[in-house]
C-alpha atoms as a PDB file:
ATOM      1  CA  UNK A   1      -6.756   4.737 -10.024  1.00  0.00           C
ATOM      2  CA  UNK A   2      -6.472   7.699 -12.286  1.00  0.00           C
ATOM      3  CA  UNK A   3      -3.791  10.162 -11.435  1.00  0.00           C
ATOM      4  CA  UNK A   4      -6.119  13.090 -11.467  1.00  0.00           C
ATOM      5  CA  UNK A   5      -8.017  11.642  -8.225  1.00  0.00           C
ATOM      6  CA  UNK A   6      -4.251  10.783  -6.774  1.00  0.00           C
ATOM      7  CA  UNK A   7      -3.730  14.710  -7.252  1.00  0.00           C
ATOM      8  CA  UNK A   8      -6.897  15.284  -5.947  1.00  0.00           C
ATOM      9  CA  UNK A   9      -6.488  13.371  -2.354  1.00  0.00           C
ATOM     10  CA  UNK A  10      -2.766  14.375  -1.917  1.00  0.00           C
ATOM     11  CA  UNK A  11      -4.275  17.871  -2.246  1.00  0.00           C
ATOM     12  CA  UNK A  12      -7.013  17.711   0.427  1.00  0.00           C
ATOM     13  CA  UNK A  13      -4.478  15.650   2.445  1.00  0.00           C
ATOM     14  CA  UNK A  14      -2.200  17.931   2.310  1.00  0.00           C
ATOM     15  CA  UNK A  15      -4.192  20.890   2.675  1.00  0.00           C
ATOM     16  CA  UNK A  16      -3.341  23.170   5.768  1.00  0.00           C
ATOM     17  CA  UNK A  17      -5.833  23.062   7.993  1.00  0.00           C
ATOM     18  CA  UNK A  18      -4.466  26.545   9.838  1.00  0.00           C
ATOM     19  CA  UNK A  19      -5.454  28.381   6.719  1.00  0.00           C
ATOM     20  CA  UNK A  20      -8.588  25.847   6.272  1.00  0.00           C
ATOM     21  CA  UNK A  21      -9.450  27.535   9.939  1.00  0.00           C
ATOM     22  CA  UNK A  22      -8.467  30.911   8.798  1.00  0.00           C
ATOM     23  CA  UNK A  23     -10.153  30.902   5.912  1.00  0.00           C
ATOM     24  CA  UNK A  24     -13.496  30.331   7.762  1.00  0.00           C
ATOM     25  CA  UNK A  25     -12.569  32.832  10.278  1.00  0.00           C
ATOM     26  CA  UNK A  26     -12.375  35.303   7.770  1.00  0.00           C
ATOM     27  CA  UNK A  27     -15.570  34.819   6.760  1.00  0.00           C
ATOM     28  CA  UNK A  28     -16.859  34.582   9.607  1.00  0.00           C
ATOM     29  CA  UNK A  29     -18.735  31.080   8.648  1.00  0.00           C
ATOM     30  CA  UNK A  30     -17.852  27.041   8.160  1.00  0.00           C
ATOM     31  CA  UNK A  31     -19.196  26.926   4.771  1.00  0.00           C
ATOM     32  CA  UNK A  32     -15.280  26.424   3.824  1.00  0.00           C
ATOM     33  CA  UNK A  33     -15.114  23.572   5.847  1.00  0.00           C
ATOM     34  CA  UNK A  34     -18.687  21.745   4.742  1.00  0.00           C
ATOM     35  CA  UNK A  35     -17.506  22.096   0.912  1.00  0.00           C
ATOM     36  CA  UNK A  36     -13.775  20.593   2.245  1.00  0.00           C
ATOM     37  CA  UNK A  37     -15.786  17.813   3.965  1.00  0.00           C
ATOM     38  CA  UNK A  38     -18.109  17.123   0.867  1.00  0.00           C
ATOM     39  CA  UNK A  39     -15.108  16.945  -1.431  1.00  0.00           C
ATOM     40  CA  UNK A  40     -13.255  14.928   0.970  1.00  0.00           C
ATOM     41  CA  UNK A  41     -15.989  12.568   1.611  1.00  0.00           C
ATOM     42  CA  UNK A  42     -16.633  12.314  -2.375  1.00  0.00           C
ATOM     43  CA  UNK A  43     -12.789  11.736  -2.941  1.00  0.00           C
ATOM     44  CA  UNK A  44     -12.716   8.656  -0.089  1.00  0.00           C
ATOM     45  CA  UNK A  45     -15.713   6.944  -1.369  1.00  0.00           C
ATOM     46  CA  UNK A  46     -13.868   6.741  -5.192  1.00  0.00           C
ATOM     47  CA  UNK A  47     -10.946   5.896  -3.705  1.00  0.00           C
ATOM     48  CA  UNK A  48     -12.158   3.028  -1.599  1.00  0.00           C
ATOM     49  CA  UNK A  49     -13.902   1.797  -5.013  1.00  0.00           C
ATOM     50  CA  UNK A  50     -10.612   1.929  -6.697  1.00  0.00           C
ATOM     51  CA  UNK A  51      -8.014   0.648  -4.026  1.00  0.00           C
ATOM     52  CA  UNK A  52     -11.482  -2.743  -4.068  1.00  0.00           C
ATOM     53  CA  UNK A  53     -10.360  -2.909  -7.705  1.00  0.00           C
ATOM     54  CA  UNK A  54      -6.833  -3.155  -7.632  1.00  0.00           C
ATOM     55  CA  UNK A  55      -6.853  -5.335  -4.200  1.00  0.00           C
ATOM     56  CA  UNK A  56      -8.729  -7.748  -6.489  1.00  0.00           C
ATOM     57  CA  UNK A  57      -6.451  -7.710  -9.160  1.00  0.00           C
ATOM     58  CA  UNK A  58      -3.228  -8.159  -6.467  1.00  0.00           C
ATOM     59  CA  UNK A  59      -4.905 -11.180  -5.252  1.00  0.00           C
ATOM     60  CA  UNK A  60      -5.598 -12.794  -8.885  1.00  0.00           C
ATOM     61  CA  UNK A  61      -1.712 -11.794  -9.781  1.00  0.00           C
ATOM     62  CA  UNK A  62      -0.386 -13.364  -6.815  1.00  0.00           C
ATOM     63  CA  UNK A  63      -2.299 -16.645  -7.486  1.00  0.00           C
ATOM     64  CA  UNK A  64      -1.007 -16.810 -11.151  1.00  0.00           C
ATOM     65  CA  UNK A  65       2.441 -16.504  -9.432  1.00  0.00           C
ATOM     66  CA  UNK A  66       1.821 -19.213  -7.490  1.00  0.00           C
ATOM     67  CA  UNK A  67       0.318 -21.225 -10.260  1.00  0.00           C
ATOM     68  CA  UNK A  68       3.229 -21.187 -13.111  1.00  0.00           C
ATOM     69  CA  UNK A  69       6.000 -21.237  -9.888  1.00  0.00           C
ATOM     70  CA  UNK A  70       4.522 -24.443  -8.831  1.00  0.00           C
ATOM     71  CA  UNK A  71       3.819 -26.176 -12.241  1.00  0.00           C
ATOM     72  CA  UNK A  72       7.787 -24.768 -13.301  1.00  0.00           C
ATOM     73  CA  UNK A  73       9.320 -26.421  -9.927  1.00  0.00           C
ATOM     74  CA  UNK A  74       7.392 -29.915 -10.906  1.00  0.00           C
ATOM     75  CA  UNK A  75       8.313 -29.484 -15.002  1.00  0.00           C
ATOM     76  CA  UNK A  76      12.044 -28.962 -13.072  1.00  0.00           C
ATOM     77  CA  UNK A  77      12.209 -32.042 -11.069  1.00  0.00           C
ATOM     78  CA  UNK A  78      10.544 -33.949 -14.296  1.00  0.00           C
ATOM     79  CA  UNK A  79      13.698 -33.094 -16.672  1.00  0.00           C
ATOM     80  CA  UNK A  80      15.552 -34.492 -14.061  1.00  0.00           C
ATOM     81  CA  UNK A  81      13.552 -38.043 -14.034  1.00  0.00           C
ATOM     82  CA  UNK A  82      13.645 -38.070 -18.018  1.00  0.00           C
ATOM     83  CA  UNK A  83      17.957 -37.265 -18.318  1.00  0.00           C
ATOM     84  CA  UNK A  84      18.248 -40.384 -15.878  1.00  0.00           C
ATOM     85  CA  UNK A  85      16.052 -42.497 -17.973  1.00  0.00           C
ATOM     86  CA  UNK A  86      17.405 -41.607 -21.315  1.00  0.00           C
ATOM     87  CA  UNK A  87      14.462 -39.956 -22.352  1.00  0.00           C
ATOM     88  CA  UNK A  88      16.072 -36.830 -24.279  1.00  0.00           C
ATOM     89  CA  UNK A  89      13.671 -35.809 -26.498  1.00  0.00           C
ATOM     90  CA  UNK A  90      11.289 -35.385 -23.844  1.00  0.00           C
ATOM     91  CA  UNK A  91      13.802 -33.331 -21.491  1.00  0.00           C
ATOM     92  CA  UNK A  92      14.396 -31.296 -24.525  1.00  0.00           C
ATOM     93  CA  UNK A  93      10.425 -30.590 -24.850  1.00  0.00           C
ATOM     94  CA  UNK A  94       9.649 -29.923 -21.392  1.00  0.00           C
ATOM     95  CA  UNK A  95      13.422 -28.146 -20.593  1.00  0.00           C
ATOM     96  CA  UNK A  96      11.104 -25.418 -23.092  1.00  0.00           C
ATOM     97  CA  UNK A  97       8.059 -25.761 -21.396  1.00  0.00           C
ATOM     98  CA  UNK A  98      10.195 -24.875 -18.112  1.00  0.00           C
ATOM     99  CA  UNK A  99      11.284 -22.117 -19.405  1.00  0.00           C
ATOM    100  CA  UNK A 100       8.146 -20.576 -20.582  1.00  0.00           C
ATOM    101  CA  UNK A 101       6.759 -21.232 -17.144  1.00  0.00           C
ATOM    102  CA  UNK A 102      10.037 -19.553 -15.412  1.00  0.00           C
ATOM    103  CA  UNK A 103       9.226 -16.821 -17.077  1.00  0.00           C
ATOM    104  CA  UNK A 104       5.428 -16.332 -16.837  1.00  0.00           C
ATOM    105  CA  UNK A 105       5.808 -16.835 -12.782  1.00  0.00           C
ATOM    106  CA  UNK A 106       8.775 -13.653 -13.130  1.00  0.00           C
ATOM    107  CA  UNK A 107       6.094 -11.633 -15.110  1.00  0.00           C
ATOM    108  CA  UNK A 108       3.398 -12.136 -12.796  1.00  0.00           C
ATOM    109  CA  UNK A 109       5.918 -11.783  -9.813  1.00  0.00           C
ATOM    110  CA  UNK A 110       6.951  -8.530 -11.429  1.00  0.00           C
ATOM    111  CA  UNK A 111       2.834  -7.311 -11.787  1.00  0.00           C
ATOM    112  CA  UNK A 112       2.083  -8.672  -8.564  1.00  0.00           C
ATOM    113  CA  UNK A 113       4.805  -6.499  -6.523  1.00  0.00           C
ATOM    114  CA  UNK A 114       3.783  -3.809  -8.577  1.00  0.00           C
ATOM    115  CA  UNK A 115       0.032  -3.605  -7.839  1.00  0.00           C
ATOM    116  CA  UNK A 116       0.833  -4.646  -4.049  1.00  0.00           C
ATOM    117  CA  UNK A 117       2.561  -1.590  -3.779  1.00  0.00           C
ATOM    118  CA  UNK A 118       0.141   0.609  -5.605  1.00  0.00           C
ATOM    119  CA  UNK A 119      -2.200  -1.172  -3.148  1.00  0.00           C
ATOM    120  CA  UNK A 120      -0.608  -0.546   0.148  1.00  0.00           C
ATOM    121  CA  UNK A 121       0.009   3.378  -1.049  1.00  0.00           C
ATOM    122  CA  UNK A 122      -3.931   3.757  -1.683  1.00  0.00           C
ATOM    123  CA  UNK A 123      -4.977   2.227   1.694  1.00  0.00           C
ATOM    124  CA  UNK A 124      -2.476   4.383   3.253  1.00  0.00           C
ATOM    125  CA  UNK A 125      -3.924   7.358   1.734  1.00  0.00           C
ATOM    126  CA  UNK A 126      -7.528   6.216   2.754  1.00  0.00           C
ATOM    127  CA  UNK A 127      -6.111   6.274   6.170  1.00  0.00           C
ATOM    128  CA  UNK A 128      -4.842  10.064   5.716  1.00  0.00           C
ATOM    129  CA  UNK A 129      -7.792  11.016   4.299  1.00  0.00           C
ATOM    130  CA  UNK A 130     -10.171   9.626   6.859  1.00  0.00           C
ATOM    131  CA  UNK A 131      -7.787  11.182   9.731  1.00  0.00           C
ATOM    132  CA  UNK A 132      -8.046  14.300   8.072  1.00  0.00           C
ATOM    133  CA  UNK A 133     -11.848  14.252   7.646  1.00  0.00           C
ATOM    134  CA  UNK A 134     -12.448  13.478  11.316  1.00  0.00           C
ATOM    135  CA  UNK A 135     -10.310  16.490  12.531  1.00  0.00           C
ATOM    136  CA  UNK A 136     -11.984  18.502   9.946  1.00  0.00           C
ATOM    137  CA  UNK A 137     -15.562  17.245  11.287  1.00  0.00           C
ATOM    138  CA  UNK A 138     -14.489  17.660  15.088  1.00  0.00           C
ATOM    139  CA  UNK A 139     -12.752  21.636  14.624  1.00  0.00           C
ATOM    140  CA  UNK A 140     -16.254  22.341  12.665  1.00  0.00           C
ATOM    141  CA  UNK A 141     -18.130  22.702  15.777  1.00  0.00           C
ATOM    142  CA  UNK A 142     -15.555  23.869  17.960  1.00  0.00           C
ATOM    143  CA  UNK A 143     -14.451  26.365  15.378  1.00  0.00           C
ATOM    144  CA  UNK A 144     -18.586  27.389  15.169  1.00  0.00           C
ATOM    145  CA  UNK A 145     -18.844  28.011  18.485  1.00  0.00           C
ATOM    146  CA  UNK A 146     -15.832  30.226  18.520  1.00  0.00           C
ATOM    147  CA  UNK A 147     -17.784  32.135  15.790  1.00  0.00           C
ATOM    148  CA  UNK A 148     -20.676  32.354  18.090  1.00  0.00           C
ATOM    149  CA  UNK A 149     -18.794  33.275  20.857  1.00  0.00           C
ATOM    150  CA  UNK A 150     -17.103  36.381  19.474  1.00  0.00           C
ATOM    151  CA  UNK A 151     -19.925  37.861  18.111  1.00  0.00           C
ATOM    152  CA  UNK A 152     -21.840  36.741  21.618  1.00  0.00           C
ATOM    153  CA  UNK A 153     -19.036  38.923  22.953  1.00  0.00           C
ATOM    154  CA  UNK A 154     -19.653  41.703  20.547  1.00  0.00           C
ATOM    155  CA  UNK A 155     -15.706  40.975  19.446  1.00  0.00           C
ATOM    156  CA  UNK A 156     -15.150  43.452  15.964  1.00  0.00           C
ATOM    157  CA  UNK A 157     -14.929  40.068  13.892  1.00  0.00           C
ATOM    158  CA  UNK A 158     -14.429  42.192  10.814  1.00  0.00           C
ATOM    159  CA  UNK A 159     -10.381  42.627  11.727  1.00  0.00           C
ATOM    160  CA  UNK A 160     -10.513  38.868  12.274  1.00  0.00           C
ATOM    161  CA  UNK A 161      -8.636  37.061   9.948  1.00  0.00           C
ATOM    162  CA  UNK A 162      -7.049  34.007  11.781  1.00  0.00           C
ATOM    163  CA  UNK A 163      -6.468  32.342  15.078  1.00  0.00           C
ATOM    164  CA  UNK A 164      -3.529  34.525  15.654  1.00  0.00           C
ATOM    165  CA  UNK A 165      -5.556  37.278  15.860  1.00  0.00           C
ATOM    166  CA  UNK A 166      -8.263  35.667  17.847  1.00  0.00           C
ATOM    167  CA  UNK A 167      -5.577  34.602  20.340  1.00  0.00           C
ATOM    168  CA  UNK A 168      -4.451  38.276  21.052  1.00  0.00           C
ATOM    169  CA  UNK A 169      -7.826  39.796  21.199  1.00  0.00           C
ATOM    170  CA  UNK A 170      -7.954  40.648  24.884  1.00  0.00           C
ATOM    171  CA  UNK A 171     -10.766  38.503  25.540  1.00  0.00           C
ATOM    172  CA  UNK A 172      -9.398  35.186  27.527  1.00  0.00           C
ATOM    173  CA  UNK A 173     -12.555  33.000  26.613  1.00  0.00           C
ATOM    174  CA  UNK A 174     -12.119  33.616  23.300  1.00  0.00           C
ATOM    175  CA  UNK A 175      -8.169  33.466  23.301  1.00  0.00           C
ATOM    176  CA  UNK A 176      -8.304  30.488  25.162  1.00  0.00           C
ATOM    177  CA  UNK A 177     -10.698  28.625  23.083  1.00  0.00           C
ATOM    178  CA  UNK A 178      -9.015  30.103  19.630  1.00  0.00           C
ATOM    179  CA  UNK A 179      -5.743  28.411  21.198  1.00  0.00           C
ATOM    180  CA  UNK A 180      -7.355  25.473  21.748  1.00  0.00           C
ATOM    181  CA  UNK A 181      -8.107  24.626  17.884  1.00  0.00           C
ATOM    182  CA  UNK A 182      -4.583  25.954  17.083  1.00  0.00           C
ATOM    183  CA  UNK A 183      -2.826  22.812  19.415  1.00  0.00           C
ATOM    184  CA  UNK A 184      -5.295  20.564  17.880  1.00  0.00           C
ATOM    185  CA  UNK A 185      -4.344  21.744  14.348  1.00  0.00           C
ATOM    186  CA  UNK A 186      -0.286  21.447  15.265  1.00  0.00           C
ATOM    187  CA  UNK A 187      -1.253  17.772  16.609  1.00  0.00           C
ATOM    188  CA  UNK A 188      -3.164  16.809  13.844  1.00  0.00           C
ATOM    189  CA  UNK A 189      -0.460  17.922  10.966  1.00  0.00           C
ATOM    190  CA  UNK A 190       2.010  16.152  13.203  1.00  0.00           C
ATOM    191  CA  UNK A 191       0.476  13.131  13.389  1.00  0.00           C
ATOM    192  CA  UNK A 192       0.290  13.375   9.133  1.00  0.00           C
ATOM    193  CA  UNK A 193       4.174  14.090   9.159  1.00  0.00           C
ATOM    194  CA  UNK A 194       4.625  10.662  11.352  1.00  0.00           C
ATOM    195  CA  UNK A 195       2.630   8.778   8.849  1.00  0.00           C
ATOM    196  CA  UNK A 196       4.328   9.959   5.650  1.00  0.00           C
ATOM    197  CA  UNK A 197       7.377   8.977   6.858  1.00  0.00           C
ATOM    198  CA  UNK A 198       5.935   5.473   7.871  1.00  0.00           C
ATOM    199  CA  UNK A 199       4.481   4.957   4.648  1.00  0.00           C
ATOM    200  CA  UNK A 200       7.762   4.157   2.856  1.00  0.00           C
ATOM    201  CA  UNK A 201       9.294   2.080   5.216  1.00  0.00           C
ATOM    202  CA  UNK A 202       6.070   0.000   5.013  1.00  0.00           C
ATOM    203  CA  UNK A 203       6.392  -0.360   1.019  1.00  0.00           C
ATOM    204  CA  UNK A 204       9.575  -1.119   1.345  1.00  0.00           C
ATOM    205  CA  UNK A 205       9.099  -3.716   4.010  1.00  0.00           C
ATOM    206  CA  UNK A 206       6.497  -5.171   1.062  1.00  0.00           C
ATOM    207  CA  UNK A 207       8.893  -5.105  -1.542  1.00  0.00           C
ATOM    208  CA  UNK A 208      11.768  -6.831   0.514  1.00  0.00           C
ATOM    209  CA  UNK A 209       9.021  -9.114   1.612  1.00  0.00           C
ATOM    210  CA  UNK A 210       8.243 -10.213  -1.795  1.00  0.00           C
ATOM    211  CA  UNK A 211      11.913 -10.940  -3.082  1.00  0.00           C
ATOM    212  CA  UNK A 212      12.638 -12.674  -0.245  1.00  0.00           C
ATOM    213  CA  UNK A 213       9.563 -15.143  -0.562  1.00  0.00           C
ATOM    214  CA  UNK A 214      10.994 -15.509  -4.556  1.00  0.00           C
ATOM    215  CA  UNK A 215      14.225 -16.180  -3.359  1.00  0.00           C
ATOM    216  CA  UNK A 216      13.245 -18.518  -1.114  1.00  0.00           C
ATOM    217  CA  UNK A 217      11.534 -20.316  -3.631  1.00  0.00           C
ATOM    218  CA  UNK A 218      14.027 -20.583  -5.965  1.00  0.00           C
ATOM    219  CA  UNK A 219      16.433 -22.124  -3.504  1.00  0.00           C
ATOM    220  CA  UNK A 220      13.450 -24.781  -2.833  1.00  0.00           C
ATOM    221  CA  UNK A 221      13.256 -25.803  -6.282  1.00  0.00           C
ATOM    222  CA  UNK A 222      17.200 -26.070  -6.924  1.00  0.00           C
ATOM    223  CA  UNK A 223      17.466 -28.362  -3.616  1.00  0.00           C
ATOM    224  CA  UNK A 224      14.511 -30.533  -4.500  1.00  0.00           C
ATOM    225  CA  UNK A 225      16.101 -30.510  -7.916  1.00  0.00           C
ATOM    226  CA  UNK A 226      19.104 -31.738  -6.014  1.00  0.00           C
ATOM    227  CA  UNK A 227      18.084 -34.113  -4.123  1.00  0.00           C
ATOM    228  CA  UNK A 228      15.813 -35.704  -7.394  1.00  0.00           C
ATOM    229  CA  UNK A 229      19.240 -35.698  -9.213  1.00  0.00           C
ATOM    230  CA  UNK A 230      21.149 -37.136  -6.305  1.00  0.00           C
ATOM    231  CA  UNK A 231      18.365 -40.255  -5.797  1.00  0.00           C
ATOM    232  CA  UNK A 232      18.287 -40.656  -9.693  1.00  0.00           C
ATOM    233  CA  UNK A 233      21.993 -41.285 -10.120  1.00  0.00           C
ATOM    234  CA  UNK A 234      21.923 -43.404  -7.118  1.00  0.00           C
ATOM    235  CA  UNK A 235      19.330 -45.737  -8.320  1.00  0.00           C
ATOM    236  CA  UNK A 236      21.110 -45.725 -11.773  1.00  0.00           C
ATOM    237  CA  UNK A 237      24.479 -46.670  -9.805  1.00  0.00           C
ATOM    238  CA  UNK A 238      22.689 -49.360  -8.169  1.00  0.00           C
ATOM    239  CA  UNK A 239      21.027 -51.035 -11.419  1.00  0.00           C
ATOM    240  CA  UNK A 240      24.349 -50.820 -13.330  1.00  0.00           C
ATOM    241  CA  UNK A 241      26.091 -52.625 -10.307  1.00  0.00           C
ATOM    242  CA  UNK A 242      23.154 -55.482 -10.325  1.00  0.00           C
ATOM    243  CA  UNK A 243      23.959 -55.581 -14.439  1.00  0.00           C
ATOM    244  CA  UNK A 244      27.609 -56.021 -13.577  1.00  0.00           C
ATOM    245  CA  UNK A 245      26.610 -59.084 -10.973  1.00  0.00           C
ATOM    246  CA  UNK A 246      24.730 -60.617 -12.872  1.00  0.00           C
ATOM    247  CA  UNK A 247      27.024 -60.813 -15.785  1.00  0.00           C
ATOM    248  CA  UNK A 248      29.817 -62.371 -13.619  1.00  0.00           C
END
């Protein structure tokens, strides 16, 4: 995704939606708020085609991954067989081969934890977006009606300039209805604060995920490796011994 839609969405994410509300206020109309939501509607819909894109390409990563990891853990228990049978030249070859595939499976390991992450950040900041959108969409009408309500009530709009001011204007209606937007707003940027601070710990969580699995792996293959050594030299014991046996 290019950066300048990144700077785009962290903007409207992070927008303030007090001075959003203020900003209409002042006005005394939404039309703030309908260009915010076409922006912000605009914004998600590129983003969702991007974060489709790069979803793809984590899935097509991963599989590559999976493809070299598996054909370097057979190539590995292979060089084994071809030691025991004094098949050198062979090892030699596909002791290279191995080590070609090693290091394609770390390159695509490397791309694929990469473009997870990239991955998980975009759907998180679909999630902020569309939270943000909603609340936007909902404090529309209630923040039109308070419109309609002060000038219903004859209230000198023109000193209006935010909900502070609406909550001190002597009218309780109009206070209590101008409070009413401002705990939504304080709820809504808190539940944004709880989410940025998720975010990370849920990359991370991918990340450590990821080695792990690669760890994991790699221990498989040097056990299996093991125990393909172990039955090797223990069939080679057993055919010198019968050698031996016979020759007495």
């Amino acid at each position: 995704m290019a950066p300048s839609l990144f700077d785009k969405i962290n903007t409207m994410i992070n927008a303030s939606l007090h001075s959003l509300v203020d900003r209409a206020l002042e006005s005394n109309s939404v039309a703030v708020m309908d260009e915010y939501i076409r922006q912000a509607e605009k914004n998600l819909d590129a983003l969702e085609d991007s974060a489709a894109t790069v979803g793809g390409t984590v899935r097509t990563l991963k599989r590559k991954y999976e493809e070299f990891a598996a054909q370097a853990e057979k190539l590995d228990r292979d060089i084994d067989t071809l030691i025991l049978k004094g098949k050198d030249d062979l090892a030699a070859a596909a002791q290279a081969e191995l080590n070609t595939k090693q290091q394609l499976a770390q390159e695509y390991f490397e791309q694929y934890q990469q473009q997870e992450q990239q991955y998980q950040r975009m759907l998180d900041m679909r999630l902020k977006l569309e939270s943000r959108l909603t609340a936007i969409r909902q404090e529309r009408e209630h923040l039109r009606a308070l419109i309609e309500l002060t000038e219903a009530k004859k209230t000198t709009t023109k000193t209006i300039k935010s909900l502070d001011a609406l909550s001190s204007v002597g009218d309780q209606e109009v206070s209590s209805l101008a409070e009413q937007i401002r705990n939504r707003l304080d709820t809504e940027d808190a539940r944004l604060e709880l989410a940025t601070r998720s975010v990370a710990d849920q990359i991370d969580e991918v990340v450590r995920s990821g080695e792990i699995d690669r760890q994991l792996e790699e221990r498989r293959r040097r056990l299996l490796g093991g125990t393909s050594t172990g039955g090797g030299a223990a069939a080679a014991s057993e055919e010198a011994s019968d050698t031996l046996t016979s020759s007495n």
